[in-house]
Protein backbone atom coordinates (compact mmCIF):
# COMPACT_ATOMS: atom_id res chain seq x y z
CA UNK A 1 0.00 0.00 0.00
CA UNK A 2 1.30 3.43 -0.91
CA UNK A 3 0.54 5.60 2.34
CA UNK A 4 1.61 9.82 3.13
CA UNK A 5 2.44 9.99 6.75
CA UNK A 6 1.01 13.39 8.46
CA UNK A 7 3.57 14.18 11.46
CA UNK A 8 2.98 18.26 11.35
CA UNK A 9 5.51 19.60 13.77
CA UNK A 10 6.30 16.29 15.71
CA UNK A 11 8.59 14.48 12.93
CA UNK A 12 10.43 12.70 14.22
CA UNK A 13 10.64 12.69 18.05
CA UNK A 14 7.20 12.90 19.16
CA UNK A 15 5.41 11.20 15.73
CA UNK A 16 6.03 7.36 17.19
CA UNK A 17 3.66 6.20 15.08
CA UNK A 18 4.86 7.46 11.83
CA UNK A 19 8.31 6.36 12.59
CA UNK A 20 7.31 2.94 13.60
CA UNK A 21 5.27 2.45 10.07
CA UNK A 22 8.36 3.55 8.20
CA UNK A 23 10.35 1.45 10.00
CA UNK A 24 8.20 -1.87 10.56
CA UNK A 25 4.92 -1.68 8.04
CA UNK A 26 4.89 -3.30 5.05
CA UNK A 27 4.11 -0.13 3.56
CA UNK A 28 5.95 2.15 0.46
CA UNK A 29 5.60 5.55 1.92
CA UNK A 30 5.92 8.38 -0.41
CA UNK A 31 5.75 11.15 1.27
CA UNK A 32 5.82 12.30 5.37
CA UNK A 33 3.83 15.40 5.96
CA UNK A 34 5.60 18.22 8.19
CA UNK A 35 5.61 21.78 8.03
CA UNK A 36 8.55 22.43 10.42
CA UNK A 37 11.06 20.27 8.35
CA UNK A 38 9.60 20.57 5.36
CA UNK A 39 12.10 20.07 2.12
CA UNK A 40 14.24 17.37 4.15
CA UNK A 41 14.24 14.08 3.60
CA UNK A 42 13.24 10.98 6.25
CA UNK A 43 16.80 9.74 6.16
CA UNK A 44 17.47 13.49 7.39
CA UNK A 45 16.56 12.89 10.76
CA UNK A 46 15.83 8.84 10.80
CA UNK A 47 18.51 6.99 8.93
CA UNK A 48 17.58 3.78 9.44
CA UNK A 49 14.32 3.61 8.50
CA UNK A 50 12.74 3.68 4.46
CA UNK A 51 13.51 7.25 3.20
CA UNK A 52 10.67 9.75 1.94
CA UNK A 53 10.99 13.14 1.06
CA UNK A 54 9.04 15.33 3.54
CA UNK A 55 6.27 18.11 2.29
CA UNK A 56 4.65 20.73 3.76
CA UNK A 57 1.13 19.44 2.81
CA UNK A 58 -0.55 17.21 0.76
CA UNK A 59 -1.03 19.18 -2.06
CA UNK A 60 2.65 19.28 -2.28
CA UNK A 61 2.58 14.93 -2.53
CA UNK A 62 3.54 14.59 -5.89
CA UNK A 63 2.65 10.70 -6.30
CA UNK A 64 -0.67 8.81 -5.92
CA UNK A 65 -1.56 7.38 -2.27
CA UNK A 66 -3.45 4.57 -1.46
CA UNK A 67 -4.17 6.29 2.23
CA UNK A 68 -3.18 9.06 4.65
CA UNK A 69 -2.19 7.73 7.85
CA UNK A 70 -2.28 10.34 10.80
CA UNK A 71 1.32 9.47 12.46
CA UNK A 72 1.14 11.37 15.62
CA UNK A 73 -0.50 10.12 19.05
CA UNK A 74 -1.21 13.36 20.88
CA UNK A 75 -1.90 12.81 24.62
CA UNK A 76 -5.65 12.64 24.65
CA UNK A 77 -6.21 11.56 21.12
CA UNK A 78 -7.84 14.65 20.10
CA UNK A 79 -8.02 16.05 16.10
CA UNK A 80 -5.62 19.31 15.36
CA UNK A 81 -7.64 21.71 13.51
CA UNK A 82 -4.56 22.28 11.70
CA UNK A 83 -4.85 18.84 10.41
CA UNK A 84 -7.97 19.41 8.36
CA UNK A 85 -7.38 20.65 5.06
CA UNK A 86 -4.72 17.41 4.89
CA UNK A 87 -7.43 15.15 5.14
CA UNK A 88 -9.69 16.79 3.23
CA UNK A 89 -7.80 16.88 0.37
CA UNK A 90 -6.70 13.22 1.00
CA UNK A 91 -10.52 11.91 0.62
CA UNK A 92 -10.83 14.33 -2.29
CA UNK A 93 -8.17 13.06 -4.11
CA UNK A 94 -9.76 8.99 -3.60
CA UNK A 95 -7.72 8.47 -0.64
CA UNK A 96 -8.49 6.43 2.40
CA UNK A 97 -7.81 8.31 5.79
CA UNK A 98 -6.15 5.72 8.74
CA UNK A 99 -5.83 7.49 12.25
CA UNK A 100 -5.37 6.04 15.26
CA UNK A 101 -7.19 8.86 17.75
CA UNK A 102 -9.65 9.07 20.51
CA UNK A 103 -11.55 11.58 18.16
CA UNK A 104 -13.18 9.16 15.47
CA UNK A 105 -13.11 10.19 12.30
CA UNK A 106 -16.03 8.51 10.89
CA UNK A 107 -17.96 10.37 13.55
CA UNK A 108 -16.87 13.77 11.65
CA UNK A 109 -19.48 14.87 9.26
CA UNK A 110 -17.22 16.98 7.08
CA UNK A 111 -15.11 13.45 6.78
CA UNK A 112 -17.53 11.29 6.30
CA UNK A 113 -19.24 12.75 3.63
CA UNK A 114 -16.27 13.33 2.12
CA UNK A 115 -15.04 9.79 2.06
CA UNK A 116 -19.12 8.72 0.87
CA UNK A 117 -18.36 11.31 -2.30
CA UNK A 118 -15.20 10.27 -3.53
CA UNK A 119 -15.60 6.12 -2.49
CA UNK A 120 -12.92 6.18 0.24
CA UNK A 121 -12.57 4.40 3.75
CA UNK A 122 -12.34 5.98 7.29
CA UNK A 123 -10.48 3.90 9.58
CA UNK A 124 -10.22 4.67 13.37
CA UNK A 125 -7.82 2.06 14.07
CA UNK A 126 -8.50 3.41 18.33
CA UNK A 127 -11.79 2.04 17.95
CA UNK A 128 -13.19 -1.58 19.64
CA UNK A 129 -15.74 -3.51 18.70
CA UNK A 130 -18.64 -3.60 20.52
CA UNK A 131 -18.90 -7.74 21.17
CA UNK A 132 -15.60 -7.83 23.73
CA UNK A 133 -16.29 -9.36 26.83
CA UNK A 134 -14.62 -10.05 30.39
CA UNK A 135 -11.27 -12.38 30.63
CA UNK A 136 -11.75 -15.91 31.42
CA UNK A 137 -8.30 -15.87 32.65
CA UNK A 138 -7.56 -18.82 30.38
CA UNK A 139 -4.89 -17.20 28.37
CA UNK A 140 -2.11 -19.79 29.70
CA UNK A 141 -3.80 -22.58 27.86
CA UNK A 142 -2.16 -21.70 24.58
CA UNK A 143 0.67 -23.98 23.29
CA UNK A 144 2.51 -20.88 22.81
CA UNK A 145 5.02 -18.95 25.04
CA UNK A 146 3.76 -15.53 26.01
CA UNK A 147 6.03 -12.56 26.18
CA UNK A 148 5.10 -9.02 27.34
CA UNK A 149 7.18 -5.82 27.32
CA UNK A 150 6.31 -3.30 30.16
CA UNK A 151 7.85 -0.26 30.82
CA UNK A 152 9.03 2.62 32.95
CA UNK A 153 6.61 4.91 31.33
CA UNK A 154 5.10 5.44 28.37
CA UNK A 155 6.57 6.43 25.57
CA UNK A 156 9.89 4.16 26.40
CA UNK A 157 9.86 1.33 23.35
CA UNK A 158 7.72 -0.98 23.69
CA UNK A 159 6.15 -1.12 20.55
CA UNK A 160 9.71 -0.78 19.15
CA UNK A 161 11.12 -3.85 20.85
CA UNK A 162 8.01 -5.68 20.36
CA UNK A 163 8.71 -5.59 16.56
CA UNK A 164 12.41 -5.99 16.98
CA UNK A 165 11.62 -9.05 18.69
CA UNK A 166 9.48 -10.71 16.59
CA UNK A 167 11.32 -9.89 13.61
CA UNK A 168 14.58 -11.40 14.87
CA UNK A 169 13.00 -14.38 16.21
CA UNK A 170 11.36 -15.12 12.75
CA UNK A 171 14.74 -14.53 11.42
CA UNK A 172 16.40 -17.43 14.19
CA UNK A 173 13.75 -19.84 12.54
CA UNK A 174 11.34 -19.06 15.59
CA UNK A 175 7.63 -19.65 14.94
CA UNK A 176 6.75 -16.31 16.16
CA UNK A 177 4.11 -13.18 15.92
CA UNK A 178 2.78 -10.09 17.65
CA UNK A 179 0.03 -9.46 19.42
CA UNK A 180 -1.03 -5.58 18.55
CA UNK A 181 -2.57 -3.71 21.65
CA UNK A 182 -1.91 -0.12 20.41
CA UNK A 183 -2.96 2.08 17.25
CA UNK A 184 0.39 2.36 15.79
CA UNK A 185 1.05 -2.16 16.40
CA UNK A 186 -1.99 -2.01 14.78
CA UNK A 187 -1.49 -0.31 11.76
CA UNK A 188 1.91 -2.45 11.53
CA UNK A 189 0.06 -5.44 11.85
CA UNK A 190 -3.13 -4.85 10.43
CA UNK A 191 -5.65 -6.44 12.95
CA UNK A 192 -5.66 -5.93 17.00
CA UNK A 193 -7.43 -4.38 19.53
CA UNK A 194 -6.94 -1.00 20.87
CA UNK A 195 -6.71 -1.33 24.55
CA UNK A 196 -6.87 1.99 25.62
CA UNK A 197 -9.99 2.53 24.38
CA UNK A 198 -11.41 -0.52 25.59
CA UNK A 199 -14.08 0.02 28.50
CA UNK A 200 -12.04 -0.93 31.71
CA UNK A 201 -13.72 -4.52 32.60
CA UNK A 202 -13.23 -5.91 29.21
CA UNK A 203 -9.36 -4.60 28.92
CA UNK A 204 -8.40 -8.12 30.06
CA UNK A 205 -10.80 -9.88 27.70
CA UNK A 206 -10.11 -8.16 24.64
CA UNK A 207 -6.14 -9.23 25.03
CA UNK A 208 -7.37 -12.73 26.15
CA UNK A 209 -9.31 -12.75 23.10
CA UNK A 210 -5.89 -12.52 20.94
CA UNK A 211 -3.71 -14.75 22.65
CA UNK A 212 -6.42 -17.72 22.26
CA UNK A 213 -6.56 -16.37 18.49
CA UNK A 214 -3.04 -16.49 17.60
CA UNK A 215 -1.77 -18.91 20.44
CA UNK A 216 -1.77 -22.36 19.05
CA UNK A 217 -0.46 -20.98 15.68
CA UNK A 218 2.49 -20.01 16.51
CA UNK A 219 5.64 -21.35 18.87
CA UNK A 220 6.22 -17.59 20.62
CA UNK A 221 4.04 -14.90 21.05
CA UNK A 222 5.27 -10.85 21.81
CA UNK A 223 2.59 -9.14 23.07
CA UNK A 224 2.82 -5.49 23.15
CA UNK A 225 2.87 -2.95 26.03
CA UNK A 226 1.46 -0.02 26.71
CA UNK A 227 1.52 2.54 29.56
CA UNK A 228 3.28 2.17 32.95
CA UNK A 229 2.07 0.35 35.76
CA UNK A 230 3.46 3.86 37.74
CA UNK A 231 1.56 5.98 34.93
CA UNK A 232 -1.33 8.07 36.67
CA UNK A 233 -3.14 7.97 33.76
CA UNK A 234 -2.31 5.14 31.80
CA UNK A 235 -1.99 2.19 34.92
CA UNK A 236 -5.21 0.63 34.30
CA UNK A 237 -4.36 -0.11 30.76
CA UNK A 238 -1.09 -2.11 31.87
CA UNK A 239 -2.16 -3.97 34.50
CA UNK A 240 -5.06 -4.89 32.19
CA UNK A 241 -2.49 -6.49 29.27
CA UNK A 242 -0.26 -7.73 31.87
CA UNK A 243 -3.51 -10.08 33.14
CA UNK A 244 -5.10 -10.49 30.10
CA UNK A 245 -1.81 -12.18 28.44
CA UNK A 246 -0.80 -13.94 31.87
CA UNK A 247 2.67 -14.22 30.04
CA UNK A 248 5.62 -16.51 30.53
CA UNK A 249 8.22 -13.64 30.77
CA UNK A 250 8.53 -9.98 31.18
CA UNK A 251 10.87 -7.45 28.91
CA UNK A 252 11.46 -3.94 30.83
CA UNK A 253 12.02 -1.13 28.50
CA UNK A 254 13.16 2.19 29.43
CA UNK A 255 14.93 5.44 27.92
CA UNK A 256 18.02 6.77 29.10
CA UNK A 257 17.35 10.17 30.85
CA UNK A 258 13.82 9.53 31.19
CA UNK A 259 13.72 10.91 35.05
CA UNK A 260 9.97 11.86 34.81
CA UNK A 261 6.83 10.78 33.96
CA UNK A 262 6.04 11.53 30.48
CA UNK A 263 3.48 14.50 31.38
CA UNK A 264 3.60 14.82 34.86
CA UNK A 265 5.71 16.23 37.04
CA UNK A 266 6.42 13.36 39.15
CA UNK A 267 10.14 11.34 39.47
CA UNK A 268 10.43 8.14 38.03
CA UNK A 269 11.41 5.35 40.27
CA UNK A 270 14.68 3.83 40.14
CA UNK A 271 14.52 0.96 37.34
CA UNK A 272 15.37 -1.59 39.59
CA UNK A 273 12.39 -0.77 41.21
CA UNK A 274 10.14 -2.09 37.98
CA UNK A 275 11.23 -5.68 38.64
CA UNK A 276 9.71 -6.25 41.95
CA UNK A 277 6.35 -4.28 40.77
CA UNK A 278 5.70 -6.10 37.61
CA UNK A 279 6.76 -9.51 39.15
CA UNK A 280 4.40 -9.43 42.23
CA UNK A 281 1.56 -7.75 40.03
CA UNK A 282 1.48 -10.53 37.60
CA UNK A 283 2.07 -13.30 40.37
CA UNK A 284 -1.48 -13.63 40.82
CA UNK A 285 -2.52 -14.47 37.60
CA UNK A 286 1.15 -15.95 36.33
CA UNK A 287 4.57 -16.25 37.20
CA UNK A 288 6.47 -13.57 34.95
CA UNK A 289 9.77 -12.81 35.27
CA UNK A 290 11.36 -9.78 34.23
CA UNK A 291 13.92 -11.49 32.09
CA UNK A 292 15.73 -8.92 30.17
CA UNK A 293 15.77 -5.23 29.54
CA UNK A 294 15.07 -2.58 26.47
CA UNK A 295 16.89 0.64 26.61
CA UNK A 296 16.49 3.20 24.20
CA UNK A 297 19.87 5.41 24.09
CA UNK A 298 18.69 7.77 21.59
CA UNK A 299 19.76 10.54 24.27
CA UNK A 300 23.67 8.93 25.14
CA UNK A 301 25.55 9.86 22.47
CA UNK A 302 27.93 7.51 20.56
CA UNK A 303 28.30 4.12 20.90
CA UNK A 304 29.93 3.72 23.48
CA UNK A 305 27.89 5.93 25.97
CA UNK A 306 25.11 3.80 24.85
CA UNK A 307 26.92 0.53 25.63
CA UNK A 308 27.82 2.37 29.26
CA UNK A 309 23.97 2.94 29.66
CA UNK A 310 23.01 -0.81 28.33
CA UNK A 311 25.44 -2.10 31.33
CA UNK A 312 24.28 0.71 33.80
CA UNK A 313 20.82 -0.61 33.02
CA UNK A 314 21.48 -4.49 33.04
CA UNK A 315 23.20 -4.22 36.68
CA UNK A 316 20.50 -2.16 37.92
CA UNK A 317 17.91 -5.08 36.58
CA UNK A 318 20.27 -8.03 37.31
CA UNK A 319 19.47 -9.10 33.66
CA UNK A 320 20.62 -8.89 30.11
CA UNK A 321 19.86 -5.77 28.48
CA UNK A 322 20.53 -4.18 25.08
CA UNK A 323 19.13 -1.03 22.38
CA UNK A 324 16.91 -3.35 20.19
CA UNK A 325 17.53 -0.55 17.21
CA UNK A 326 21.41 0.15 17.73
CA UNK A 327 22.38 -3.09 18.77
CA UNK A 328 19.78 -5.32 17.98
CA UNK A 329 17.88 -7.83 20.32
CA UNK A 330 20.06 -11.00 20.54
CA UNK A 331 20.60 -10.25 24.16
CA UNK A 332 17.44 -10.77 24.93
CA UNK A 333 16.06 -13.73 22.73
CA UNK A 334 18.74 -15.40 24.63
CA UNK A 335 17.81 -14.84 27.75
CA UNK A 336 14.16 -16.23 26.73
């Protein structure tokens, strides 16, 4: 599918989702929308990712597209006004619109009659279906090995490693797959269920309902994170995965000088702390250890600052540890 990626003045730092489908979808992407770096190129700021030249708009996208895909997550999920006259000229050039916000976009009557007029698809990729029910807690009866990356606080990688993970397993001959609990894992993947906008007693259920899905297919299963169990906000949501999946084994991701909760002025606890929190909260439903660790070192400089901050890291969680991007994840598919 030929997809433009609309990042307006968050490319590349704080548009997660549009890096993660240039860098994992099975997309050609031929164009990122953003007005602050406009006349750059992807490669520019994200080297190792699929390159695309970046335009101020889409009337500056000089190719056909099969879809816009909205590739920022803005706390709250809410539509930019700014945003607008992007999509509207997306559905009025035939395009489908993909968006993974808390505002629906099929619930937008500009948008919608737009998309009726010129035969195109709306798809809030943030919204459930309406037939998910309550766990059964029956998610350990898979033949499959369950693996679930938590993290320090949002925003940390764990969506990232989650990829990196499956994708180096496959490549070790491993029978494995994801299990897509997030808008941007689901654009990647193409199916899932948005957890965060599932009503709170079905959160468990709706992950259940994937592991049974995908379980006995497959030898290993990577189930990804969301939140922080810490998070004021966004607790509910992991402690809902974390029993949903009752998983095997536990991947802790973190960033380096991360010190505060993403949004909130409140210290992050020492990351040796995370072990003993995630261990005991998934005791109940299964016995999880925290088996390796995901740093992102984006912020340490070179090389070998990074490989300072892996080891930092890997004492401080008495387990391997490694960058999944800079130095790939064979750390930690040995330690599972």
């Amino acid at each position: 599918m030929r997809v433009a990626l609309l990042a307006h003045e968050e490319f590349p730092d704080r548009a997660k989702t549009a890096v993660g489908v240039l860098r994992y979808a099975d997309h050609d992407v031929v164009a990122v929308l953003d007005r602050e770096t406009a006349g750059d190129t992807v490669h520019d700021h994200v080297p190792d990712v699929q390159d695309a030249p970046i335009v101020a708009s889409m009337n500056d996208v000089d190719e056909s597209i099969d879809a816009l895909i909205i590739g920022i997550a803005p706390i709250g999920g809410g539509l930019e006004e700014s945003w607008r006259p992007d999509i509207r000229t997306a559905l009025q050039q035939g395009s489908d619109v993909i968006a993974g916000l808390h505002y629906f976009l099929e619930n937008d009557a500009e948008f919608r009659a737009l998309a009726e007029e010129h035969g195109c698809e709306l798809w809030d990729v943030r919204k459930p279906r309406e037939d998910l029910g309550v766990a059964d807690g029956v998610a350990d009866s898979v033949s499959a090995d369950v693996v679930l990356t938590v993290g320090t606080d949002c925003s940390v990688g764990k969506m990232t490693a989650t990829c990196e993970l499956v994708d180096a397993a496959q490549e070790r001959g491993i029978d494995a797959a994801m299990i897509p609990t997030g808008q941007t894992g689901i654009m990647i993947e193409g199916w899932g269920n948005p957890i965060d906008r599932v009503v709170s007693d079905f959160t468990a259920g709706a992950v259940e309902e994937m592991i049974l899905e995908k379980g006995n297919d497959h030898d290993l299963l990577f189930v990804e994170g969301q939140g922080s169990i810490i998070h004021p906000a966004y607790s509910a949501v992991t402690c809902g995965i974390l029993h949903g999946s009752m998983p095997d084994a536990l991947v802790l991701c973190h960033s380096v000088g991360r010190d505060e909760i993403h949004g909130y002025d409140q210290a992050i606890p020492p990351v040796g702390d995370y072990v003993g929190l995630y261990e005991s909260l998934s005791a109940p439903v299964s016995e999880a250890p925290v088996v390796a660790g995901a740093l992102d070192t984006r912020a340490a400089g070179d090389d070998e600052a990074a490989r300072d901050a892996i080891d930092e890291y890997s004492e401080a969680l008495g387990v391997p540890a490694t960058d999944p991007v800079r130095f790939g994840v064979g750390p930690v598919l040995d330690a599972l």
